[in-house]
N, C-alpha and C. Protein backbone atom coordinates (compact mmCIF):
# COMPACT_ATOMS: atom_id res chain seq x y z
N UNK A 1 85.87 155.26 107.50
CA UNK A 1 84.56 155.84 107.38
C UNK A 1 83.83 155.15 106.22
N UNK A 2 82.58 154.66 106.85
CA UNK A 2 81.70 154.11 105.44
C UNK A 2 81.05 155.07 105.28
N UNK A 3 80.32 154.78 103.93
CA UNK A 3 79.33 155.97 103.45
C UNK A 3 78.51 154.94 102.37
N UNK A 4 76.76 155.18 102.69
CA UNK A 4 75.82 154.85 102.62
C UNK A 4 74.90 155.80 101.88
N UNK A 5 74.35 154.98 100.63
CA UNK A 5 73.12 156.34 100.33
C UNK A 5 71.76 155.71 101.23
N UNK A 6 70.96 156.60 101.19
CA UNK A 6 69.83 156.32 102.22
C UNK A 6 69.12 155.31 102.04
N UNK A 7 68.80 154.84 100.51
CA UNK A 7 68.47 153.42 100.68
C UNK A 7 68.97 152.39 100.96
N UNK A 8 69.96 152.50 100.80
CA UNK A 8 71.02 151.28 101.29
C UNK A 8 71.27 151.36 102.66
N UNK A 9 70.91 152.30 103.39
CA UNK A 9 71.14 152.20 104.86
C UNK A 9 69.47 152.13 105.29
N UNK A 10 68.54 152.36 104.30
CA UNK A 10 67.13 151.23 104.99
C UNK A 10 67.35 150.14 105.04
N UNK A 11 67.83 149.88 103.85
CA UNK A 11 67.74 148.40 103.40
C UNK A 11 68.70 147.69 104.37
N UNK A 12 69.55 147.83 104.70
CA UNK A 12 70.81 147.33 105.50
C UNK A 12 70.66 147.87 106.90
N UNK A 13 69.71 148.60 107.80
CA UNK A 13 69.49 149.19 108.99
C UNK A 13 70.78 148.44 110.04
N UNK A 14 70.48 147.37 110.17
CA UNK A 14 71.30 146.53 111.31
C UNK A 14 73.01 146.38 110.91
N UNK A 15 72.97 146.37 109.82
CA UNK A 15 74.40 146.33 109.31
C UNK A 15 75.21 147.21 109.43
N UNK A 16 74.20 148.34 109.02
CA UNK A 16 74.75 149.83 109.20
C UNK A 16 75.15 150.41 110.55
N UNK A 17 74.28 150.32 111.94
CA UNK A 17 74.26 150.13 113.27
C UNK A 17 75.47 149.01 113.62
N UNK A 18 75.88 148.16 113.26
CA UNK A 18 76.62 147.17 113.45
C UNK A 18 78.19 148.28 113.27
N UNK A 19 78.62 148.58 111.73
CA UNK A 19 79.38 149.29 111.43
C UNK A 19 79.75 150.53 111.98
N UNK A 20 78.31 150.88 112.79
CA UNK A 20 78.79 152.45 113.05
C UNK A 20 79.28 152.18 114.31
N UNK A 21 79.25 150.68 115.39
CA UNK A 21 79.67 150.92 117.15
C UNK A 21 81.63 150.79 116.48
N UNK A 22 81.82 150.87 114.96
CA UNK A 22 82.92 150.74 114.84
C UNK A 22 84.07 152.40 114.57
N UNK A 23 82.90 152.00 113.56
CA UNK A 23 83.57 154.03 112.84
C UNK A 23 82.06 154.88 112.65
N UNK A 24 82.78 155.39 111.78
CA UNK A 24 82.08 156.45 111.46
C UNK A 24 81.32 156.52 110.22
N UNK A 25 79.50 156.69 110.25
CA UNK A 25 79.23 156.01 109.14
C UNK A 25 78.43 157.57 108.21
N UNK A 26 78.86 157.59 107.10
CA UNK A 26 77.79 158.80 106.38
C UNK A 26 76.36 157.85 105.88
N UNK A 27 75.45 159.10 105.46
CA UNK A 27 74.65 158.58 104.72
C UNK A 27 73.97 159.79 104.36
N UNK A 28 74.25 159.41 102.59
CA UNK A 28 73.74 160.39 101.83
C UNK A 28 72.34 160.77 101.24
N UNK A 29 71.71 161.42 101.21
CA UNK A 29 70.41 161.73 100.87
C UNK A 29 70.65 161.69 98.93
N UNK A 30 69.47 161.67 98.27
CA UNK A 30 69.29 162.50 96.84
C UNK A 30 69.36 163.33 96.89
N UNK A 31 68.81 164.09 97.47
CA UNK A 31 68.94 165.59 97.51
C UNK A 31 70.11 166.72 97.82
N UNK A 32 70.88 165.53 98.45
CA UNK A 32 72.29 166.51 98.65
C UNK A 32 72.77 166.22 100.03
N UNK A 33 71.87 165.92 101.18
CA UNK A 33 72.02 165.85 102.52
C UNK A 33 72.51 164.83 103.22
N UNK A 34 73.79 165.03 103.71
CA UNK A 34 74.35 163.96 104.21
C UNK A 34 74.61 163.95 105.49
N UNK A 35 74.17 162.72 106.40
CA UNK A 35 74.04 162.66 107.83
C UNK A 35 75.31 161.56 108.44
N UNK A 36 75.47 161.87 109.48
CA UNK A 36 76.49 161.65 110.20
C UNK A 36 75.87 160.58 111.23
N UNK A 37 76.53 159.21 111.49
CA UNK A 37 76.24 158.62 112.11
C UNK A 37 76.99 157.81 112.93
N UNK A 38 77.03 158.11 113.88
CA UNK A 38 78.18 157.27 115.33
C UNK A 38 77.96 157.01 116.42
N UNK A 39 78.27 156.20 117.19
CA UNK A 39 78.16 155.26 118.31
C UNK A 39 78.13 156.35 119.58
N UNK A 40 77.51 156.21 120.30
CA UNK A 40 77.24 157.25 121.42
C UNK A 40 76.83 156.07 122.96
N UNK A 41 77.80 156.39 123.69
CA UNK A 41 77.84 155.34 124.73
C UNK A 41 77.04 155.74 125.70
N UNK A 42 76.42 155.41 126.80
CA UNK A 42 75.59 155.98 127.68
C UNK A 42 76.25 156.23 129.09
N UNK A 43 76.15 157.10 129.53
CA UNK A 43 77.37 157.48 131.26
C UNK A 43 75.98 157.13 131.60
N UNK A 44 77.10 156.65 132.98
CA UNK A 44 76.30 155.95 134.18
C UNK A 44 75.93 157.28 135.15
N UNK A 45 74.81 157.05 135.83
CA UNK A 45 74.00 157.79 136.17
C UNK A 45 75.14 158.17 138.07
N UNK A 46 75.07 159.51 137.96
CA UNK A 46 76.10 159.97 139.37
C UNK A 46 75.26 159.17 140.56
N UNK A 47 74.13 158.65 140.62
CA UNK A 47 73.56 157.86 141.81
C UNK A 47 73.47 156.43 141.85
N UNK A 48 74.19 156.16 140.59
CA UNK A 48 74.46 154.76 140.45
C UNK A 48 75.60 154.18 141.25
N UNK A 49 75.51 154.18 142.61
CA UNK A 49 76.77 153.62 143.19
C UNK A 49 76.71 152.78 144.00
N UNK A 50 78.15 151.79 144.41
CA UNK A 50 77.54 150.79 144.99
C UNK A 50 76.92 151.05 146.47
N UNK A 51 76.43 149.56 147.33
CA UNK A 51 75.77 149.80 148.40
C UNK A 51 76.90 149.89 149.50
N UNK A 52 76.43 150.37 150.33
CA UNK A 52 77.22 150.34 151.57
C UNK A 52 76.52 149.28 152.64
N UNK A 53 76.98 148.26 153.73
CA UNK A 53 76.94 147.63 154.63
C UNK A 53 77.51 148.10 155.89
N UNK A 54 76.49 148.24 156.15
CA UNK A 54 76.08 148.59 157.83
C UNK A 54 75.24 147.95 158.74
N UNK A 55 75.14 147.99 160.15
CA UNK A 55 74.40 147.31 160.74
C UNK A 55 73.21 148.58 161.67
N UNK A 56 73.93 149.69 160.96
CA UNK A 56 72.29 150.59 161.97
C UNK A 56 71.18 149.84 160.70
N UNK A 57 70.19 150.17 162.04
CA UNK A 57 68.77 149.64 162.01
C UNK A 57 67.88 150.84 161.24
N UNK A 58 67.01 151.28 161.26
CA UNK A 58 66.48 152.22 160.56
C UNK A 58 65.91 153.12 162.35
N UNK A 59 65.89 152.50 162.97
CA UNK A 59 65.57 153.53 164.03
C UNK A 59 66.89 154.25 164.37
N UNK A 60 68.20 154.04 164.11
CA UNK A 60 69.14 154.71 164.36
C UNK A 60 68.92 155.64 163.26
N UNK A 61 69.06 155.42 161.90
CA UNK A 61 69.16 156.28 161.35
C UNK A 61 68.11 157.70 161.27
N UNK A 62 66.97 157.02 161.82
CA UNK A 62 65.39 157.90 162.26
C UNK A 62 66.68 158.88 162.76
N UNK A 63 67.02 158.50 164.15
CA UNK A 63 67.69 159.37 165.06
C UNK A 63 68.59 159.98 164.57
N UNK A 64 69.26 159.68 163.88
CA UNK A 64 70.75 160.05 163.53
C UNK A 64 70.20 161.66 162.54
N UNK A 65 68.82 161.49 161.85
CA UNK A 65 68.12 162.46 161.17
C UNK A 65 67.90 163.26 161.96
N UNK A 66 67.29 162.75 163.00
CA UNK A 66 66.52 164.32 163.53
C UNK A 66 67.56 164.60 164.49
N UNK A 67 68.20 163.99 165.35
CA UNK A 67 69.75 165.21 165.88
C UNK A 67 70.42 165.67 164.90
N UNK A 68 70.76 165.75 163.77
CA UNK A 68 71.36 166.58 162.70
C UNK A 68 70.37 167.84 162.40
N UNK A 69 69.19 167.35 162.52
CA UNK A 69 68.28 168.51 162.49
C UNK A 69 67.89 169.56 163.24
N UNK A 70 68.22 169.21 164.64
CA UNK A 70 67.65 169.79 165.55
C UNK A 70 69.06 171.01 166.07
N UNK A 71 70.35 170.58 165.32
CA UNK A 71 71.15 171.29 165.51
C UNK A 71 71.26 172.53 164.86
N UNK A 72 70.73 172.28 163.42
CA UNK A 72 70.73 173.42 162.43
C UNK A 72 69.52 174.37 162.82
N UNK A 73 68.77 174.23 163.88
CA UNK A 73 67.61 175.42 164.48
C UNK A 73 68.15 176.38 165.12
């Protein structure tokens, strides 16, 4: 864990960001307040998936819509 007072983590912004995709970085205020700073990865989105290959046309699938539909009446 590093630990940073707040000017030194202006002054050093990228360094500090650099250090934190590692650990865990503090940074202390004057006043007493000390903040917590760490790497936070981004999840992939649940509709992010790959494509599928097929050869219906889009008029099959037209169809393939509305008989699924016409069943649930």
């Amino acid at each position: 864990m590093r630990i940073f007072t707040y000017k030194e983590a202006i002054q050093h912004v990228a360094e500090v960001f650099n250090i934190a995709q590692r650990e865990e970085v503090l940074i202390k205020r004057r006043g007493g307040g000390t903040y917590r700073l760490t790497y936070a990865t981004t999840s992939k989105s649940p509709f992010d998936v790959p494509s599928v290959k097929t050869k219906a046309r889009t008029k099959d699938m037209l169809n393939a819509i509305r008989e699924s539909r016409s069943r649930n009446r």
